[in-house]
Protein backbone atom coordinates (compact mmCIF):
# COMPACT_ATOMS: atom_id res chain seq x y z
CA UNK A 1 -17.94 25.41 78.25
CA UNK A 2 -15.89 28.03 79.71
CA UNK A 3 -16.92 31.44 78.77
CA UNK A 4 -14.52 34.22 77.06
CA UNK A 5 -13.77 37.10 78.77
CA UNK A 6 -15.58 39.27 76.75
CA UNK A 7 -18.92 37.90 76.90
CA UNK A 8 -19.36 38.32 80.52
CA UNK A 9 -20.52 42.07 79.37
CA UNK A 10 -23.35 40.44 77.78
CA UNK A 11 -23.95 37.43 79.58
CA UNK A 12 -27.48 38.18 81.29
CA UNK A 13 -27.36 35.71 84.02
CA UNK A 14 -23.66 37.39 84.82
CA UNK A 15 -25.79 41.27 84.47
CA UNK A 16 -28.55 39.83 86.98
CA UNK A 17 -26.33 37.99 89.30
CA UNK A 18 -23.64 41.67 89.13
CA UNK A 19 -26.89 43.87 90.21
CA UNK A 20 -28.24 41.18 93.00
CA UNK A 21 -24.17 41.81 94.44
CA UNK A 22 -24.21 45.17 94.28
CA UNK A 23 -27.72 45.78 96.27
CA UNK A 24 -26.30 43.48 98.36
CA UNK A 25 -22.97 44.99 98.87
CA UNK A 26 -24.86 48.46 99.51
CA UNK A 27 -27.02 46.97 102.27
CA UNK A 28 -23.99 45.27 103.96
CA UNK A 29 -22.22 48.85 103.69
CA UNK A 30 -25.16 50.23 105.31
CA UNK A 31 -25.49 47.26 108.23
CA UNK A 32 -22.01 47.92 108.39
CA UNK A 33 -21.40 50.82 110.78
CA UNK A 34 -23.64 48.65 113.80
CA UNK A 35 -21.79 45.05 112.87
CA UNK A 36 -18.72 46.07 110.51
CA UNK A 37 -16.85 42.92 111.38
CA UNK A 38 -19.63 40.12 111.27
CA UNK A 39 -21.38 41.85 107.91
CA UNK A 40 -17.89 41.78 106.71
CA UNK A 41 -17.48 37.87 107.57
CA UNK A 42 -20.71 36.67 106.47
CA UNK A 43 -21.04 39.35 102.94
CA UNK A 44 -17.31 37.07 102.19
CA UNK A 45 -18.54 33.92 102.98
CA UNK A 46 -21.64 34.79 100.22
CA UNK A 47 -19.69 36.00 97.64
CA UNK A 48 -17.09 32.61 97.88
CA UNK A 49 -19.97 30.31 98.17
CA UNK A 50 -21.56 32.20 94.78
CA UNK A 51 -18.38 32.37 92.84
CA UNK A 52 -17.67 28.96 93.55
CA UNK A 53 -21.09 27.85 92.08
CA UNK A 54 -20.93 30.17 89.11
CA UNK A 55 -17.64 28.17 88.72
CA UNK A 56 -18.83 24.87 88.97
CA UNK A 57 -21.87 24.46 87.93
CA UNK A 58 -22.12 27.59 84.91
CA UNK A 59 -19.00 26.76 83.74
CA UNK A 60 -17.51 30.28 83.71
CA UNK A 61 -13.95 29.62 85.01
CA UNK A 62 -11.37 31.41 86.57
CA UNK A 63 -12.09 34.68 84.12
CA UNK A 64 -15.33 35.34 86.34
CA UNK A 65 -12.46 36.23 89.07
CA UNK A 66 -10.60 39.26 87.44
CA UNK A 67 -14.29 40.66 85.40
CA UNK A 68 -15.67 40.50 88.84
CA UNK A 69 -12.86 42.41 90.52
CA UNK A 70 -13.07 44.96 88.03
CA UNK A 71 -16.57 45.53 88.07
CA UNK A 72 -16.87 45.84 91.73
CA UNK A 73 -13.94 48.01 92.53
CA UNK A 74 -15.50 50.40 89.18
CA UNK A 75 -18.78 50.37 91.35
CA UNK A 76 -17.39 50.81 94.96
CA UNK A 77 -14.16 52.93 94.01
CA UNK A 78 -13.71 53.70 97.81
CA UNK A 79 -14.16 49.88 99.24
CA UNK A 80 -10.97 47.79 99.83
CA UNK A 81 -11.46 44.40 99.85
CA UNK A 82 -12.44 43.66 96.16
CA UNK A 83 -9.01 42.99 94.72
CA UNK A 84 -8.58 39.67 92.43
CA UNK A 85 -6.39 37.88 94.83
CA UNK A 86 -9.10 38.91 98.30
CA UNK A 87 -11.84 37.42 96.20
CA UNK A 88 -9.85 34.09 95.76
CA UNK A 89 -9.52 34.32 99.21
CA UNK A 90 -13.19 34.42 99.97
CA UNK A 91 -13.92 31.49 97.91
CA UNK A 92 -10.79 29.55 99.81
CA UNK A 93 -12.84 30.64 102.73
CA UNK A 94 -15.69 29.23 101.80
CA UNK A 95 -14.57 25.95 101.32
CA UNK A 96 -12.56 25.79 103.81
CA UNK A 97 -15.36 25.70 106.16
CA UNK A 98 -18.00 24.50 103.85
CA UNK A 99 -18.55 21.49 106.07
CA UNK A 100 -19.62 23.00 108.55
CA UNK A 101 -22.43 25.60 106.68
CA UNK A 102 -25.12 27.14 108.96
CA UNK A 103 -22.95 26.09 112.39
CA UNK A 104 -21.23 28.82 111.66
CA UNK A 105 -23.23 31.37 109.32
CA UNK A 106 -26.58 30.38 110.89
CA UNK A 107 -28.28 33.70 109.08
CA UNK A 108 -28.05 32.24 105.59
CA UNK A 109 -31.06 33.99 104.51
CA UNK A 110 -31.41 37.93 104.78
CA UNK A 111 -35.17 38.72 104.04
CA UNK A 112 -33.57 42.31 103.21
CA UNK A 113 -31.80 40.76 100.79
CA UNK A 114 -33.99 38.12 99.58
CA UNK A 115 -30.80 35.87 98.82
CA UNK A 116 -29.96 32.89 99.94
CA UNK A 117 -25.89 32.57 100.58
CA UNK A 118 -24.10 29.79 99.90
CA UNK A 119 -26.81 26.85 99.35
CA UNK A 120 -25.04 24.43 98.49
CA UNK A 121 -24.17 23.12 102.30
CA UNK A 122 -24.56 19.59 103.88
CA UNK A 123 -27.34 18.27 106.21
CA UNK A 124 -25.03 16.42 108.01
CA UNK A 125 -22.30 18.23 109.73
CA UNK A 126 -19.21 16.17 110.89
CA UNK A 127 -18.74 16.10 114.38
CA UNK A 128 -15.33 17.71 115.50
CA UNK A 129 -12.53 15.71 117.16
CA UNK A 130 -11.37 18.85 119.10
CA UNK A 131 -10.71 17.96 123.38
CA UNK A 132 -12.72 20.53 124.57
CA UNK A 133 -14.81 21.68 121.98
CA UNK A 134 -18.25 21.04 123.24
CA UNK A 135 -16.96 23.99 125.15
CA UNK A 136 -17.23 26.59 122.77
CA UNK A 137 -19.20 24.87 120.38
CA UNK A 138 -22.38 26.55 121.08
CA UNK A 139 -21.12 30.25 120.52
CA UNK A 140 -19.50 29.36 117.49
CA UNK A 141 -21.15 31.27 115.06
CA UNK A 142 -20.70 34.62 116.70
CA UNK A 143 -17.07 34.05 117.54
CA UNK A 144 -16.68 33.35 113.87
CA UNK A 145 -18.50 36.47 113.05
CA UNK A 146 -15.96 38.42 115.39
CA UNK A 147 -12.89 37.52 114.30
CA UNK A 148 -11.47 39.97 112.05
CA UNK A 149 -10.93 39.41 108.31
CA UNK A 150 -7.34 39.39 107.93
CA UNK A 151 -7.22 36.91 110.66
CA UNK A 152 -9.32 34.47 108.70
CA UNK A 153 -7.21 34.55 106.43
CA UNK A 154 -3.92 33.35 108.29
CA UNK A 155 -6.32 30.46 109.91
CA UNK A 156 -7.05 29.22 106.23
CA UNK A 157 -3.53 29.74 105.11
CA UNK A 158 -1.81 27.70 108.11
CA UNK A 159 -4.19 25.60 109.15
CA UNK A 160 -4.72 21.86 108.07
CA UNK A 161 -8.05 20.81 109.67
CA UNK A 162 -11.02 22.40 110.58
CA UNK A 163 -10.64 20.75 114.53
CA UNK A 164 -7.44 23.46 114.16
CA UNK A 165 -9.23 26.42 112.77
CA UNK A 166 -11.60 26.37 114.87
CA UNK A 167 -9.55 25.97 117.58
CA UNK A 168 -7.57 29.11 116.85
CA UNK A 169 -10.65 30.94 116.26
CA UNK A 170 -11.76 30.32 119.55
CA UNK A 171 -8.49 31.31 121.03
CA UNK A 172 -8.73 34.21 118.90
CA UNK A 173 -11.92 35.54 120.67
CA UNK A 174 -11.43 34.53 124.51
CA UNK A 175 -8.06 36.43 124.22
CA UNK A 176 -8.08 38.80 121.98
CA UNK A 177 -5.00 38.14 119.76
CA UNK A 178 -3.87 40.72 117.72
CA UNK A 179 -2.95 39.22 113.97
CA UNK A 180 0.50 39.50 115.22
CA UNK A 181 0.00 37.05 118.36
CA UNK A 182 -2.28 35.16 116.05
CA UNK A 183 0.95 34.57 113.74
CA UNK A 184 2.67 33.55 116.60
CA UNK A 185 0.87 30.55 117.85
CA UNK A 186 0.28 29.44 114.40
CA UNK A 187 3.71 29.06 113.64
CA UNK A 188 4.53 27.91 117.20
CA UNK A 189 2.12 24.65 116.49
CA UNK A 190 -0.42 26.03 119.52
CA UNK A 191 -2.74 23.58 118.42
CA UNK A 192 -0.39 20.61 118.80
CA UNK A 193 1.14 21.30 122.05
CA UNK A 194 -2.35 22.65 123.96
CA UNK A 195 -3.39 20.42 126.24
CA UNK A 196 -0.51 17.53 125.84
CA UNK A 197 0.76 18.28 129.23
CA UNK A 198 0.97 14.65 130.89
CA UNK A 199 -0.79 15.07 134.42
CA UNK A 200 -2.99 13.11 136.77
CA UNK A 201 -5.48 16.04 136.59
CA UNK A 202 -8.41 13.48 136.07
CA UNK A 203 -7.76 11.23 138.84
CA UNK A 204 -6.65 14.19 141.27
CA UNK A 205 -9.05 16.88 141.00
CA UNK A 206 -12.86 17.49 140.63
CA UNK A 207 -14.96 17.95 137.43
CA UNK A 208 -14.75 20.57 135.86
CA UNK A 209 -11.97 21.63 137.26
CA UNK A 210 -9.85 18.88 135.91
CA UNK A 211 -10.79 19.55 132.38
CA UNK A 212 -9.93 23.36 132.64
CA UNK A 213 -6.31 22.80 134.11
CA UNK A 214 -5.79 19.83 131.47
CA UNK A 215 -6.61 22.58 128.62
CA UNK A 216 -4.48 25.37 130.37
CA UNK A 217 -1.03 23.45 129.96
CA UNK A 218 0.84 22.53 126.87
CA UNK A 219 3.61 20.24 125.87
CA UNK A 220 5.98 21.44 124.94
CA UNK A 221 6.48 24.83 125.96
CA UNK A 222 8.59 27.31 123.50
CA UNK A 223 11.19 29.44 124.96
CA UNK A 224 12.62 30.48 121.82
CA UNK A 225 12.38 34.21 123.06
CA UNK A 226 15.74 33.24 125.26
CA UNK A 227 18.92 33.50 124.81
CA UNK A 228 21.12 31.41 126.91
CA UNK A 229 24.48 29.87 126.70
CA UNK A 230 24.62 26.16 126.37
CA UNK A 231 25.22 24.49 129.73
CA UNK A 232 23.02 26.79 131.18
CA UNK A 233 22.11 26.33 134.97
CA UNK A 234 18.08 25.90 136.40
CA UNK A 235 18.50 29.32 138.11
CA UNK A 236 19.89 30.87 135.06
CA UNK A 237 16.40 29.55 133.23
CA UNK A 238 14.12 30.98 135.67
CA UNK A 239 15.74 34.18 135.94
CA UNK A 240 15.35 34.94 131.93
CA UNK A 241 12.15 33.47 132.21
CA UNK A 242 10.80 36.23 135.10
CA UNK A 243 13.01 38.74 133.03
CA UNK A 244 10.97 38.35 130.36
CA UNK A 245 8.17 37.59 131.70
CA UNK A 246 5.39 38.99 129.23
CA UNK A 247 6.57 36.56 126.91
CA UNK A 248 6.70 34.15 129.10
CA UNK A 249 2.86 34.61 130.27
CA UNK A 250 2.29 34.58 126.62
CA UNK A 251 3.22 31.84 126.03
CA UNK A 252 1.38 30.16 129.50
CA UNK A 253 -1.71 30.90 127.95
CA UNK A 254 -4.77 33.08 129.27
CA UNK A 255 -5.43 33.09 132.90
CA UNK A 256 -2.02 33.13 133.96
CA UNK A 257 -0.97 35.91 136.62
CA UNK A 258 2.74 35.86 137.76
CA UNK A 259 2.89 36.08 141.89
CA UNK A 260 6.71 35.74 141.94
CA UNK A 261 9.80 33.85 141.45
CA UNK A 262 12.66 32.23 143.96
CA UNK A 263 9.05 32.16 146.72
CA UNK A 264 10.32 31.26 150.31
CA UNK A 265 8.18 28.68 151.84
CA UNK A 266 8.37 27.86 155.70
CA UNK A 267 7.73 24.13 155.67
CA UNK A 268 8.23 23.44 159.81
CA UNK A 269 12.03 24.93 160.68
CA UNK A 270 13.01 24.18 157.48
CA UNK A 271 13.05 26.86 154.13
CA UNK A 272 12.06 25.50 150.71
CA UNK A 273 12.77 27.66 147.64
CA UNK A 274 9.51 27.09 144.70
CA UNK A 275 11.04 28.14 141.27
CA UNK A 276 7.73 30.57 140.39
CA UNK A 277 4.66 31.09 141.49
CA UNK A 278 1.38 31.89 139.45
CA UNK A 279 -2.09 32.11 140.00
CA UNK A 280 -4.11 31.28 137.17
CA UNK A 281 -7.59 33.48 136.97
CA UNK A 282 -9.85 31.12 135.13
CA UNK A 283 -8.89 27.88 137.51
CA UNK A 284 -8.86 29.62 140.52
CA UNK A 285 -6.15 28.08 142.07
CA UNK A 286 -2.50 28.74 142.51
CA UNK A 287 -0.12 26.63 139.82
CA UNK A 288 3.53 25.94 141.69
CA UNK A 289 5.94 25.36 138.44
CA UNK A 290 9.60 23.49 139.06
CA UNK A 291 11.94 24.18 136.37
CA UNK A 292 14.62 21.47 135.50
CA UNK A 293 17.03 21.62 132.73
CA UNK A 294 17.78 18.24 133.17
CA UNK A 295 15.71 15.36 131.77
CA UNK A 296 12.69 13.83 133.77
CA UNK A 297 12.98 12.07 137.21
CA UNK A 298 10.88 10.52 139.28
CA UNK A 299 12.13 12.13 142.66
CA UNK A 300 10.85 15.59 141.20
CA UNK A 301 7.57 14.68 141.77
CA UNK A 302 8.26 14.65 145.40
CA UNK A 303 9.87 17.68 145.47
CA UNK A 304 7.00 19.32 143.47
CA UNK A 305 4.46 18.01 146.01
CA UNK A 306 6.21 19.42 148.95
CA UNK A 307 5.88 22.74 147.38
CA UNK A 308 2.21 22.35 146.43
CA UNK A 309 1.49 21.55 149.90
CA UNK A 310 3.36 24.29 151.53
CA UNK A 311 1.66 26.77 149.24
CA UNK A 312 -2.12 24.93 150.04
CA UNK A 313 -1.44 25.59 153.84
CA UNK A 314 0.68 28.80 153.81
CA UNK A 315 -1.03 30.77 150.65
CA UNK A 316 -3.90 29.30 149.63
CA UNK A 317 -7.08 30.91 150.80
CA UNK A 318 -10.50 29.08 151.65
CA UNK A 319 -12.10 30.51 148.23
CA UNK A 320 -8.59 29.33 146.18
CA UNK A 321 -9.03 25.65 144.31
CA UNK A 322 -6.73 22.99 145.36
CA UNK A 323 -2.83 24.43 143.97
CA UNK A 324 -1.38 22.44 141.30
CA UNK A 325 2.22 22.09 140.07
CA UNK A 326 3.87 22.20 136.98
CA UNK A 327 7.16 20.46 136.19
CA UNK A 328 8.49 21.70 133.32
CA UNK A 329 11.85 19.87 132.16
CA UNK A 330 14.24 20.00 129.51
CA UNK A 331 13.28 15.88 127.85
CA UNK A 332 11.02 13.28 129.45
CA UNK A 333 9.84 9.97 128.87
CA UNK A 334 6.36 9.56 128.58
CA UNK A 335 6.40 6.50 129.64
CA UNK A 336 8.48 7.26 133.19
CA UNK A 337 6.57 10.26 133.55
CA UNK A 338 3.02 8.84 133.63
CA UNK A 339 4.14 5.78 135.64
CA UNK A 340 5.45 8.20 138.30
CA UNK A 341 2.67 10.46 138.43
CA UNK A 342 0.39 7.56 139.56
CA UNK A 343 2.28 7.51 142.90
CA UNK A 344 1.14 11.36 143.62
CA UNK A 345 -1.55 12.53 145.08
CA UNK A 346 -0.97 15.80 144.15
CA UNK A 347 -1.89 17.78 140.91
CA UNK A 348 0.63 17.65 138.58
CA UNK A 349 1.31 18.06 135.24
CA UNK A 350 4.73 17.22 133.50
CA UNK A 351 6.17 19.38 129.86
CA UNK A 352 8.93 19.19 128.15
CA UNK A 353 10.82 23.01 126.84
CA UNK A 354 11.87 23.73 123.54
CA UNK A 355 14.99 26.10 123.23
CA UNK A 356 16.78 25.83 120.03
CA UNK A 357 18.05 29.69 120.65
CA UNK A 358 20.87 28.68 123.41
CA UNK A 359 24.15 30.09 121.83
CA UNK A 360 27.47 27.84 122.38
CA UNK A 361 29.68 29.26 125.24
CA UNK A 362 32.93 30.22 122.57
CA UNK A 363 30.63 31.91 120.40
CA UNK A 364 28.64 34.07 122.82
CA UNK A 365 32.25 35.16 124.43
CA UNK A 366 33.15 36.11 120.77
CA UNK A 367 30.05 39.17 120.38
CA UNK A 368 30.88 42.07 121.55
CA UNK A 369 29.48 43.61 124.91
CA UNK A 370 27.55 46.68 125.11
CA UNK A 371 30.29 48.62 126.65
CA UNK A 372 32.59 47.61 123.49
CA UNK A 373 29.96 48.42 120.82
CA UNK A 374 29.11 51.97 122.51
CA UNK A 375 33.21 53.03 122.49
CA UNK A 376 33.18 52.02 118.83
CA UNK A 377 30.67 54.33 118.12
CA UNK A 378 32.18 56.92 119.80
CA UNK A 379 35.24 56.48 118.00
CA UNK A 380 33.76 56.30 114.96
């Protein structure tokens, strides 16, 4: 039976289990100022787990939420984070990831405390489906722990799957997003392009090097931060690309250092122009990226290898990896694209580009220029 409002005053079990929060809450408050972020993390995770057992199993309904609220904010005045709608949010939290119990909250029990959080968790824990995951998998709980509250939150909200929260959280950590860039690649479906690059990475390159570079590209890549005119040329690409070219490495991914654009390569008596140039950090290697606005075809490849090999013999350095390329064109079939790519001996990988921002010649020619806007001021 669900309880009335009211009696929650008198309730004992609801007195005893309001003191046993508030001692906690205190101690956390005290841990706080060594690990604010993790005590944060794992003091929300508690109070979900026991809000959504006093639900369940007392019967005490969603009035426990708002009396709860109230009584907290009453005793901590000065602590955010006790507001009706950030307690539903810690119990979303908590079963959100309730699968997964101690692999991520491993200190379920705080002797201090003498409470055990959340104990209603699984023996079992599914294994993920995540490419890559085994990778992280093992520091899991403390990157969990370190990712800030508020960014918790927009995982739970966006995210579908646990494979994809955990994913993001893990992103989060090894390159320290801001909520804002956090919004970014959750909207931009991060988690669906990362690591969909078609490329002969396995077949062409040592473990565990082939792994790495697999996870490092994405399909497609976004360059919704450009504005070009339909009809647009290759050269016109590439030059808003390396003019905005924080976005750009953005949107590359960690690891990514920009060496240059247009590069000259001496390839015998002969001059070959590479699109851009990168060196990527965590690879080791140099990454040779082709631009096409144009759809796939197979004679790129060639093109792309010639480049790769000039910048092996002409750039690369003994310590350097083996360079790979990236082809990164407008469409592609799959199909053609992995067929061709068993012909190279190269490293490649092959994307497709979203732009949906490209304006139509007559109606970028109808804005007004700079020049035109600044005399209307003037005049006005």
């Amino acid at each position: 039976m669900v309880m009335e409002e009211k009696s929650l005053f008198s309730n004992k079990e609801y007195q005893i289990w309001l003191v046993d929060l508030k001692s906690r809450i205190r101690k956390s408050q005290i841990k706080a100022a060594v690990r604010v972020n993790s005590e944060m993390v794992e003091l929300y995770w508690g109070i979900g787990a026991d809000i959504d057992e006093k639900q369940t199993e007392l019967g005490w309904g969603a009035k426990v939420i708002p009396q709860l609220s109230k009584d907290l904010r009453n005793e901590f005045p000065d602590v955010e984070g006790f507001s009706i709608t950030n307690l539903k949010l810690m119990k979303r939290f908590y079963l959100f990831y309730r699968k997964l119990g101690t692999k991520l909250v491993p200190n379920l029990y705080d002797p201090t405390i003498g409470h055990q959080v959340g104990t209603k968790f699984p023996d079992e824990v599914p294994e993920l489906g995540l490419p890559g995951c085994e990778r992280f998998s093992r520091d899991l709980p403390q990157m969990f722990a370190s990712v800030p509250w508020r960014h918790h939150v927009e995982i739970i909200r966006h995210c579908d799957s646990l494979e994809e929260a955990i994913f993001f959280i893990a992103q989060t950590v090894e390159n320290g997003w801001s909520r804002g860039v956090l919004l970014n690649f959750l909207d931009a479906d991060l988690f669906e392009r990362q690591g969909k690059a078609i490329t002969n990475f396995n077949r062409s390159l040592p473990e565990p090097q082939s792994d790495l570079a697999n996870e490092a590209l994405k399909d497609p890549y976004n360059f919704d931060f450009l504005t070009l005119t339909k009809g647009y040329k290759e050269r016109e690409l590439e030059a808003a690309l390396a003019a905005n070219i924080t976005k750009f490495l953005l949107e590359l991914g960690q690891g990514f250092a920009f060496v240059g654009r247009q590069i000259s390569l001496e390839v015998g008596e002969t001059e070959v122009i590479l699109d851009l140039l990168f060196y990527h950090l965590d690879l080791q290697c140099y990454v040779a990226i082709e631009l096409k606005a144009t759809d796939f075809k197979a004679e790129f490849l060639g093109q792309l290898g010639l480049y790769i090999s000039a910048v092996n013999h002409l750039k690369r350095k003994k310590t350097d990896n083996p360079t790979i390329g990236l082809l990164i064109c407008k469409t592609k079939d799959n199909v053609m694209a992995e067929w061709s790519l068993e012909s190279s001996s190269q490293p490649i990988g092959i994307s497709e580009y979203r732009l949906t921002n490209a304006l139509h010649g007559d109606f970028e020619s109808s804005l007004p220029s700079v020049g035109e806007i600044e005399a209307k001021l003037k005049d006005d």
